[in-house]
Protein backbone atom coordinates (compact mmCIF):
# COMPACT_ATOMS: atom_id res chain seq x y z
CA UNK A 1 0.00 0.00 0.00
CA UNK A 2 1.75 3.80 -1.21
CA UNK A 3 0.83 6.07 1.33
CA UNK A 4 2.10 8.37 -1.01
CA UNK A 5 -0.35 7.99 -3.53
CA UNK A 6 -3.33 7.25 -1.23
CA UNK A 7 -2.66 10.82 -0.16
CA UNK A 8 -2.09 12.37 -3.37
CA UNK A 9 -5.44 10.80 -4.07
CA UNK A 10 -7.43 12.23 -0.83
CA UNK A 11 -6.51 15.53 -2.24
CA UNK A 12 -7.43 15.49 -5.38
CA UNK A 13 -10.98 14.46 -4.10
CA UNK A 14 -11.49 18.15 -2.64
CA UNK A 15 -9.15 20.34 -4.52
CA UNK A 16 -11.08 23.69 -3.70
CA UNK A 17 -10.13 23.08 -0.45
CA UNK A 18 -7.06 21.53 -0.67
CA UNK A 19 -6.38 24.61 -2.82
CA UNK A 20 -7.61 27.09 -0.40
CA UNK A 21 -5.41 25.83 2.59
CA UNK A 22 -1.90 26.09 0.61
CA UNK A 23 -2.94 29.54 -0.67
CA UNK A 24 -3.20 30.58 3.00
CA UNK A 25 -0.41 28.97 4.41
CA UNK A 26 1.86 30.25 1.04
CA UNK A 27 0.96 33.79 1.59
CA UNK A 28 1.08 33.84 5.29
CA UNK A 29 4.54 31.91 4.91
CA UNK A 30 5.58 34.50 2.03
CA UNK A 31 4.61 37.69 4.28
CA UNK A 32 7.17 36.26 7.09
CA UNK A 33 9.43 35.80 4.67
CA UNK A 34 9.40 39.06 2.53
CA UNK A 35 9.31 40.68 6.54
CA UNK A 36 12.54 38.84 7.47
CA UNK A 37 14.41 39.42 4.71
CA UNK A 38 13.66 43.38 4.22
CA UNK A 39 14.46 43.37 8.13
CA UNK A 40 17.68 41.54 7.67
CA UNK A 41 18.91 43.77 4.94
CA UNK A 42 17.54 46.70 6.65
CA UNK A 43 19.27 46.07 9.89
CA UNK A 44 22.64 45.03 8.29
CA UNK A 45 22.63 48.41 5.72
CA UNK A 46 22.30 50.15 8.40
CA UNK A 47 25.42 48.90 10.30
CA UNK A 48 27.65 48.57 7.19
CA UNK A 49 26.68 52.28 6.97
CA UNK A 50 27.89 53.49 10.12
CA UNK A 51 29.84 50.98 11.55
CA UNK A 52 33.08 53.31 11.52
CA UNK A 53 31.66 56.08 12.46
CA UNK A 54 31.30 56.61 16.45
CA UNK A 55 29.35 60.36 16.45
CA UNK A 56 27.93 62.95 14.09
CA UNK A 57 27.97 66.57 15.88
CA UNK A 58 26.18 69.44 13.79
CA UNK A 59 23.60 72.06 14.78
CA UNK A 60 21.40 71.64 17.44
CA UNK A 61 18.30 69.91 16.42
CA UNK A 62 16.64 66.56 16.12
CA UNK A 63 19.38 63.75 17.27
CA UNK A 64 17.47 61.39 14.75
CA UNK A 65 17.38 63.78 12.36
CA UNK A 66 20.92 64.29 12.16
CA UNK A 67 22.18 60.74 11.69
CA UNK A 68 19.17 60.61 9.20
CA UNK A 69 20.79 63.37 6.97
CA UNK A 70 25.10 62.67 7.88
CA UNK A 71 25.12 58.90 8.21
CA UNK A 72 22.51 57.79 5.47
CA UNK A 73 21.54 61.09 3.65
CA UNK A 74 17.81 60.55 3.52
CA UNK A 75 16.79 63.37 5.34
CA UNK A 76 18.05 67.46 5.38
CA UNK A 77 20.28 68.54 7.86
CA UNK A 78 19.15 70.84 11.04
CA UNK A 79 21.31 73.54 10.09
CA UNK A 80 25.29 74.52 10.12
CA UNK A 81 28.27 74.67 12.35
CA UNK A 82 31.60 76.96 12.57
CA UNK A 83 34.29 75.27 10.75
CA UNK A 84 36.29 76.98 14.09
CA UNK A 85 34.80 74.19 16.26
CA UNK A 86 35.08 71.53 13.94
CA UNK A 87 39.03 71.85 14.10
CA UNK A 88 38.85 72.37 18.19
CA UNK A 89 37.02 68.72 17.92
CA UNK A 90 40.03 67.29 16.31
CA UNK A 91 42.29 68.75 19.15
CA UNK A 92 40.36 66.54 21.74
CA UNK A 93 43.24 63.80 22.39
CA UNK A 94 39.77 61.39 23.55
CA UNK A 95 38.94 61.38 19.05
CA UNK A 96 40.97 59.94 16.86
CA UNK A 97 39.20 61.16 13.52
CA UNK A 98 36.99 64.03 12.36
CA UNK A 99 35.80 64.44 9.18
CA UNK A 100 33.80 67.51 8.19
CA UNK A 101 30.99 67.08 5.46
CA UNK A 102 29.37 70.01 3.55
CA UNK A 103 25.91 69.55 2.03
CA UNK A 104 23.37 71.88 0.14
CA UNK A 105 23.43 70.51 -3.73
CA UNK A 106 22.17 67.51 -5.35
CA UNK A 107 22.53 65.85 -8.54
CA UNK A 108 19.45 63.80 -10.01
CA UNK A 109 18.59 63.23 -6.46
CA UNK A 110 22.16 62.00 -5.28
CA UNK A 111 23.91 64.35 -2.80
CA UNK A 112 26.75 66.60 -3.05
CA UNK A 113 29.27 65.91 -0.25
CA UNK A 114 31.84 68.10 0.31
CA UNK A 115 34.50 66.49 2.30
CA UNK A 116 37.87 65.23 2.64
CA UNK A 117 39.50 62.05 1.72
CA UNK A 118 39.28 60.18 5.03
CA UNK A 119 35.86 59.98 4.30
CA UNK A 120 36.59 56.99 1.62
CA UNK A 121 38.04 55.17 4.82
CA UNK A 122 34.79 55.43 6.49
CA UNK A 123 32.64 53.19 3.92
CA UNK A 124 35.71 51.25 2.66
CA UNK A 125 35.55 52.92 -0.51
CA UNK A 126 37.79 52.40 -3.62
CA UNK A 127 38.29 54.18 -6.66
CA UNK A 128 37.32 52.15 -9.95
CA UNK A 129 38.68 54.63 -12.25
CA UNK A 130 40.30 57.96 -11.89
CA UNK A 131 41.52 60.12 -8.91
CA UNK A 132 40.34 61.90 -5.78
CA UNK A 133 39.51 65.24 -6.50
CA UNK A 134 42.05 68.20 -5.73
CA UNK A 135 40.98 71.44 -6.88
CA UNK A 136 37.55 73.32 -6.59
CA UNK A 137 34.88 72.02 -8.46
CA UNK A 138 36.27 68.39 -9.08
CA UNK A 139 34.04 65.46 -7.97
CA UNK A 140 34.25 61.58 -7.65
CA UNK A 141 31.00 59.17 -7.91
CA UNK A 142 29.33 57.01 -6.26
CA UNK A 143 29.28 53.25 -8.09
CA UNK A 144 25.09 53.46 -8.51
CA UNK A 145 25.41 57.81 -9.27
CA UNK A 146 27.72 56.82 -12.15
CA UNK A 147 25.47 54.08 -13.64
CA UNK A 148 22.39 55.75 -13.17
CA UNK A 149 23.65 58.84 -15.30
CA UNK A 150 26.12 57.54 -17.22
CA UNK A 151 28.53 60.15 -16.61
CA UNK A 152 32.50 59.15 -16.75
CA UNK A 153 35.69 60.61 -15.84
CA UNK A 154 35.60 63.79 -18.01
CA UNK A 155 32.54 64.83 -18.30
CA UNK A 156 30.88 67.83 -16.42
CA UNK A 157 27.84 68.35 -15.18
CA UNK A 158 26.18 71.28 -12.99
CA UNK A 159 24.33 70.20 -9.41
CA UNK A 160 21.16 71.95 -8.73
CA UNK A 161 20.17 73.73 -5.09
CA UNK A 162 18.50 71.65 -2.74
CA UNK A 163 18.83 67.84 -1.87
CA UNK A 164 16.01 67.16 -3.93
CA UNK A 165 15.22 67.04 -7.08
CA UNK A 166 14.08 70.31 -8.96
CA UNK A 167 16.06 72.34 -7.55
CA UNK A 168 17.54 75.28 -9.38
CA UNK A 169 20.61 74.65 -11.24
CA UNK A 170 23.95 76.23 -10.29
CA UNK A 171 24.82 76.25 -14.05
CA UNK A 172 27.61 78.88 -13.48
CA UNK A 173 29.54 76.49 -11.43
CA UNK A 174 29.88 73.25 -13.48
CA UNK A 175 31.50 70.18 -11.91
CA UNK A 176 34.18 68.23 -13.71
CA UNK A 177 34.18 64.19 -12.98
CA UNK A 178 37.75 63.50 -11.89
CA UNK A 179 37.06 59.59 -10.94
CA UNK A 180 34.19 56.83 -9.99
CA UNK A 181 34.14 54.69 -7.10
CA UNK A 182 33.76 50.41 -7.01
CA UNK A 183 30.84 49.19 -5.23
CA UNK A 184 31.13 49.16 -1.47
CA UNK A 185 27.05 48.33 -0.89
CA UNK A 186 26.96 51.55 1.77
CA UNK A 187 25.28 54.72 1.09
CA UNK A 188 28.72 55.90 -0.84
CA UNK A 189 27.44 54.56 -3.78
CA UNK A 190 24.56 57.46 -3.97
CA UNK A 191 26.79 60.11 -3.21
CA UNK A 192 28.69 62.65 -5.67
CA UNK A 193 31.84 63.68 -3.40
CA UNK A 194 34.13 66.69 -3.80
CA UNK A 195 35.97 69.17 -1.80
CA UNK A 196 34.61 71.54 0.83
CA UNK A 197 35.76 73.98 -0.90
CA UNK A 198 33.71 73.34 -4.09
CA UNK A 199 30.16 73.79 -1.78
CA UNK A 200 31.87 76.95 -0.26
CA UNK A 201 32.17 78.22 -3.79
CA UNK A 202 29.02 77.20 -5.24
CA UNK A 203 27.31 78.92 -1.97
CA UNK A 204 30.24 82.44 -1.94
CA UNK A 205 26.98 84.40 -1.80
CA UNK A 206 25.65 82.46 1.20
CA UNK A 207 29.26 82.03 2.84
CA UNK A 208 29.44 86.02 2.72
CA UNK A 209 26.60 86.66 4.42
CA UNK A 210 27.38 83.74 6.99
CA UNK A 211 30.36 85.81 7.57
CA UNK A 212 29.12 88.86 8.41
CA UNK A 213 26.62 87.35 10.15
CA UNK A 214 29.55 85.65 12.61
CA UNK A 215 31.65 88.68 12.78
CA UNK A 216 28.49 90.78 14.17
CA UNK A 217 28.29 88.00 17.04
CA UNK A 218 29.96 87.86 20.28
CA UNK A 219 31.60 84.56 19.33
CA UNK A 220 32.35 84.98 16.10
CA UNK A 221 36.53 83.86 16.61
CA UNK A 222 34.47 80.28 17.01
CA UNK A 223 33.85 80.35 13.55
CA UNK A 224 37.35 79.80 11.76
CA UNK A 225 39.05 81.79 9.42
CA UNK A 226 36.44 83.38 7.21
CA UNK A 227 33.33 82.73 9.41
CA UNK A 228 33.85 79.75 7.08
CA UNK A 229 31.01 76.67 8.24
CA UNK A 230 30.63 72.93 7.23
CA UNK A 231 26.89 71.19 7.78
CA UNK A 232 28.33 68.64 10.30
CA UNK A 233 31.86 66.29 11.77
CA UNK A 234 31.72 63.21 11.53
CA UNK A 235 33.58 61.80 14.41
CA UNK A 236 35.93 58.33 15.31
CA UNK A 237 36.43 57.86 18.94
CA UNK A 238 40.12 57.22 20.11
CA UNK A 239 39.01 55.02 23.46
CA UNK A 240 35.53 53.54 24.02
CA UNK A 241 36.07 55.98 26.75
CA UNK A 242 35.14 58.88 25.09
CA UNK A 243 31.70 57.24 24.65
CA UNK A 244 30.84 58.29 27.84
CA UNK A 245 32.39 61.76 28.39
CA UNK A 246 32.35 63.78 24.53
CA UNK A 247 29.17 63.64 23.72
CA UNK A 248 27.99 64.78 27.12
CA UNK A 249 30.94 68.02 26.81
CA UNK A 250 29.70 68.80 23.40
CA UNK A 251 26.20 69.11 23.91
CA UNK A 252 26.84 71.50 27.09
CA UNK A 253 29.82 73.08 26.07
CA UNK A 254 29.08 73.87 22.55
CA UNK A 255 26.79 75.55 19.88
CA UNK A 256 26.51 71.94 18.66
CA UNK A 257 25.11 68.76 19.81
CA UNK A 258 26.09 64.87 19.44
CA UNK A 259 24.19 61.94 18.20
CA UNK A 260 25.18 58.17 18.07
CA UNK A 261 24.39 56.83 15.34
CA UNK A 262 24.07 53.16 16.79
CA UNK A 263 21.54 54.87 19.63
CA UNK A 264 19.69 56.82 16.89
CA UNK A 265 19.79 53.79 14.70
CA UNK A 266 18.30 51.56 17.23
CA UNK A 267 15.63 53.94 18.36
CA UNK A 268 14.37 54.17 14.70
CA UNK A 269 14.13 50.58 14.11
CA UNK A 270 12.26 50.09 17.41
CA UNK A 271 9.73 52.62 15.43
CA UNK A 272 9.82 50.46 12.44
CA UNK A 273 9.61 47.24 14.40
CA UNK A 274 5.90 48.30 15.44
CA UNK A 275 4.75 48.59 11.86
CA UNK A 276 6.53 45.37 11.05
CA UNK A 277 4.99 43.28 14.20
CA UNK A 278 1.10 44.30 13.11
CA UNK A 279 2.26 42.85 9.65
CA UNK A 280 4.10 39.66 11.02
CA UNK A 281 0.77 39.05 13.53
CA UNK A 282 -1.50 38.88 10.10
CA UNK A 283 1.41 36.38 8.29
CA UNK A 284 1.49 34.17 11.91
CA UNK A 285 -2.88 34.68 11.55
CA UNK A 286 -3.00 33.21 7.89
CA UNK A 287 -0.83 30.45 8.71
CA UNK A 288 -3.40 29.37 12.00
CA UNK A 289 -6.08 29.63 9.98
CA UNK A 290 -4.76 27.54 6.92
CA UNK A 291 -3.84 25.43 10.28
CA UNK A 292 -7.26 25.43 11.30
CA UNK A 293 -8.78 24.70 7.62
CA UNK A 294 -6.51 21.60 7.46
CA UNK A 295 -7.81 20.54 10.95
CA UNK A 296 -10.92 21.28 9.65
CA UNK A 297 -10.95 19.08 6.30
CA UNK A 298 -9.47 16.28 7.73
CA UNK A 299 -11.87 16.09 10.97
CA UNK A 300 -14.63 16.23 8.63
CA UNK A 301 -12.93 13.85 5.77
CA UNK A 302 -12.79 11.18 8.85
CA UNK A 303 -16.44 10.54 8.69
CA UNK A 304 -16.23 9.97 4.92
CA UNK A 305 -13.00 8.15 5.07
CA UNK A 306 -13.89 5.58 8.05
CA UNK A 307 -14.84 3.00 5.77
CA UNK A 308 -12.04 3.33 3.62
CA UNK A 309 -9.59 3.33 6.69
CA UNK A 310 -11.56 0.07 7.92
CA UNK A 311 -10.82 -1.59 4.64
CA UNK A 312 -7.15 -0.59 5.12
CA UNK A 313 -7.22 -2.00 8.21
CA UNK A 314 -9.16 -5.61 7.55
CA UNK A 315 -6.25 -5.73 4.62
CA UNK A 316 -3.97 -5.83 7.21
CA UNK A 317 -2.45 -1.86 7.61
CA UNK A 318 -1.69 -1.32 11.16
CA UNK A 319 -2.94 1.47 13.53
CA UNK A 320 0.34 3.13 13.08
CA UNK A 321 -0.19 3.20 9.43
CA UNK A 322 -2.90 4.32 9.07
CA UNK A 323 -2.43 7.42 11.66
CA UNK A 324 0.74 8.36 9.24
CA UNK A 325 -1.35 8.47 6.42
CA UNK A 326 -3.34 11.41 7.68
CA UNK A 327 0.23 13.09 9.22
CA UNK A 328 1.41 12.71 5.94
CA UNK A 329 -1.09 14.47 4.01
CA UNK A 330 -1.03 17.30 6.54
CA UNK A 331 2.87 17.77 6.79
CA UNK A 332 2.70 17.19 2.42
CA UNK A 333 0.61 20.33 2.42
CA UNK A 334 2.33 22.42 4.75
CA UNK A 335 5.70 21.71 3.61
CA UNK A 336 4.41 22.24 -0.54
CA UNK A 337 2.71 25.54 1.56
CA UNK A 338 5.92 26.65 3.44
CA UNK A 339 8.40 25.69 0.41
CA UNK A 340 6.20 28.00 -1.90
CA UNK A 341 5.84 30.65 0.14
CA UNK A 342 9.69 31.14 1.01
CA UNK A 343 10.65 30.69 -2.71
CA UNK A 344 7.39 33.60 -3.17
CA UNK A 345 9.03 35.74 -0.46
CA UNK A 346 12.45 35.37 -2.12
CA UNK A 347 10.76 36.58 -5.31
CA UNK A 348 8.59 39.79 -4.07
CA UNK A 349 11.53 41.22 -2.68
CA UNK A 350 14.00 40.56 -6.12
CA UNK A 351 10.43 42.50 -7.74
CA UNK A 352 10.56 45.20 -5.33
CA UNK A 353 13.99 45.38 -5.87
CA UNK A 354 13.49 45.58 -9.47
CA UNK A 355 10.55 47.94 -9.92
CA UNK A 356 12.05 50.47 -7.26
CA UNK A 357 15.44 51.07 -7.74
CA UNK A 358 15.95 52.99 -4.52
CA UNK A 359 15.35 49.59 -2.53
CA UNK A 360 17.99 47.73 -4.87
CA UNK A 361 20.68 47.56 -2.43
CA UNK A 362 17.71 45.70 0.57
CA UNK A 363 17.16 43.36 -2.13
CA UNK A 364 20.85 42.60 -3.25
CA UNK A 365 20.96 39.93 -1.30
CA UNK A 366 16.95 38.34 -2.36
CA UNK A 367 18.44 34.70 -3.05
CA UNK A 368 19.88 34.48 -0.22
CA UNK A 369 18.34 32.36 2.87
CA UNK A 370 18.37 33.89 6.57
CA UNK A 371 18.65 32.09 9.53
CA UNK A 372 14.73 33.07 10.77
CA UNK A 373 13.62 31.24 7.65
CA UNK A 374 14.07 27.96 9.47
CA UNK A 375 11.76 28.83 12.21
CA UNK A 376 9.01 30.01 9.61
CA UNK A 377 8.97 27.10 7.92
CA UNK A 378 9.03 24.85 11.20
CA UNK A 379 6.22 26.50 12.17
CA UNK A 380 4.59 25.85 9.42
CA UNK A 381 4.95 22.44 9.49
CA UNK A 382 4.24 22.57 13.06
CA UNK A 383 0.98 24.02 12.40
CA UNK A 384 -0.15 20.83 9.61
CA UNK A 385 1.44 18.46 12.59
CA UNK A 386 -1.01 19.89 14.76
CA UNK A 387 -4.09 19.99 12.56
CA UNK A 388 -3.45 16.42 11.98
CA UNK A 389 -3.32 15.22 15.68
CA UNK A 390 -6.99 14.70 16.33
CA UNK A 391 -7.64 13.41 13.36
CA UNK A 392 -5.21 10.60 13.43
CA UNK A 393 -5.88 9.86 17.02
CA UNK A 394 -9.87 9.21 15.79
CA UNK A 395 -8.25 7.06 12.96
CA UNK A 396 -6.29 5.22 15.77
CA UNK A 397 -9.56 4.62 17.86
CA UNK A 398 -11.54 3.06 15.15
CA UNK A 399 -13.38 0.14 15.60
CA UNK A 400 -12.86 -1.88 12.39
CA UNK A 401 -16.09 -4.31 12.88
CA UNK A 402 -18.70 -1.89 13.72
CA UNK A 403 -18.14 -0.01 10.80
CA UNK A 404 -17.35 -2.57 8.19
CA UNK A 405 -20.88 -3.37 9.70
CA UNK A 406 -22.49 -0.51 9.08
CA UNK A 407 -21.08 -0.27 5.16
């Protein structure tokens, strides 16, 4: 006797709701999955992106806000600081590194960073072609900014105001590609990166009335030669030490104020995580219910199936048998249920990753399997197990000559 194809037969005797079950499990299992794997690459994006950086000081603001706009760039920065206290930070013997970024411009929706070298060292980042720039108005790309536009070393083009798109164009002040960087997968690849200098020059206007702004102010020998300011410091600690004291003396002591971007980073996934939960609570619903439909159908196939399982059983098929029939037609469903639904997750999020290419780098990595991918589809078979408990224990119980008696 082929349990296998005694249970291949039982199903095709009710498809609808044979049918009905898998599509619930599959799309409860595929929500899990889709949620763990945008989670995963969410979570690990965000500490490839700042895992060398220990602080960001800038204006005084939202903390959030400025990792948002100086760690990842997806958000505009709270304002300015003196370029005088920038270089006062790099004094402290508790930091080992400072590096000051400049922002204002955007190209096609990829920021302008004015910065300094060191900031490669941050992400990692390599040069594919090309050099670092070293006069005004030379800038490197980002791997994605360069195949996006198609610009190459050598070729020019002008950034417009704002770190949007639509901003107005600073045509007057053209920017000449000097080199393109490899691929790190951090948010370097979306950035256009030049000197300093070059946003002080495409902003002289703004920079002049900055000045005069800080030389009317009681402070104004804060603000370095020129009144001269950068948008924020991005800071490396010299001793895990300094965790404890800098920020605390920067935020009291200064115009400026600190932010950690592992803090700020974990507070806004905790945000995230509540949006995510509701979301994972409907997957973990569908795949109970598809539970309970299978529990369903087979409690209610046992009355029709009694005199077929007495036949089995006058034939000679043992108690044990016959119970792992019905657990095998359960756990057949939920693992075709489970295996569908990961290999469905897998695919939504290489289609999101397709269709939107701003979530291209979260679904880099859509083939490959997490860890938490084990547990969804052990609870899914978990949940057929289940449905087929009572079932097989009535299959057990059967009394073989009362209902071969009854026909």
């Amino acid at each position: 006797m082929n349990l296998a194809r005694i249970v291949l037969a039982y199903a095709r005797r009710s498809p609808l709701t044979t049918l009905l079950n898998l599509a619930l499990l599959t799309l409860g299992v595929a929500t899990i999955t889709l949620l763990l794997l945008l989670t995963t690459a969410l979570d690990e994006r965000l500490k490839r992106d700042a895992a060398a950086i220990d602080l960001v000081v800038g204006a005084k603001g939202s903390p959030l806000q400025l990792v948002l706009a100086g760690v990842y760039h997806v958000d505009v920065p709270p304002g300015n600081i003196p370029l005088g206290e920038v270089e006062k930070l790099r004094a402290d013997p508790l930091i080992a590194e400072v590096v000051p970024i400049a922002m204002g411009d955007s190209y096609r929706g990829a920021h302008i960073v004015g910065t300094e070298p060191a900031f490669l060292g941050l992400y990692n980042a390599r040069l594919a072609q090309g050099a670092l720039w070293k006069a005004p108005m030379d800038a490197v790309l980002g791997a994605d900014v360069a195949r996006q536009s198609g610009l190459a070393v050598g070729a020019s083009f002008a950034g417009s105001h704002g770190l949007a798109q639509g901003g107005e164009l600073h045509a007057d002040n053209p920017y000449r590609v000097v080199g393109v960087l490899q691929s790190a997968g951090t948010v370097i690849d979306r950035l256009v990166l030049t000197g300093v200098e070059s946003v002080w020059k495409v902003h002289e206007h703004e920079e002049q009335e900055a000045q005069e702004k800080h030389e009317s102010e009681p402070h104004a020998a804060d603000a370095g030669p020129g009144g001269r300011e950068v948008t924020m410091a991005l800071v490396r600690y010299a001793t895990p030490l300094a965790a404890v004291s800098v920020p605390r003396r920067i935020d009291s002591d200064t115009s400026m104020q600190a932010a950690s971007p592992a803090y700020e980073s974990a507070r806004l996934f905790t945000v995230f995580g509540v949006g995510t939960d509701v979301v994972r609570g409907f997957a973990v619903f569908l795949i109970v219910a598809a539970a309970l439909g299978m529990f369903i159908a087979l409690y209610q196939a046992m009355d029709e199936r009694q005199y077929d399982l007495a036949i089995m059983r006058a034939l000679g098929a043992s108690r044990g048998r016959v119970c792992a029939m019905l657990l095998l037609e359960s756990i057949v469903l939920a693992a075709a249920g489970a295996i569908i639904g990961v290999a469905l997750g897998h695919a939504l999020l290489a289609g999101i990753g397709a269709w939107l290419p701003a979530a291209s780098s979260l679904a880099a990595g859509a083939w490959t399997l997490v860890s938490g991918e084990i547990g969804v589809v052990a609870l899914a078979l978990a949940g057929g197990i289940l449905a087929a408990l009572l079932p097989a224990w009535r299959a057990y119980r059967l009394d073989v000559a009362a209902t071969l008696a009854k026909g």
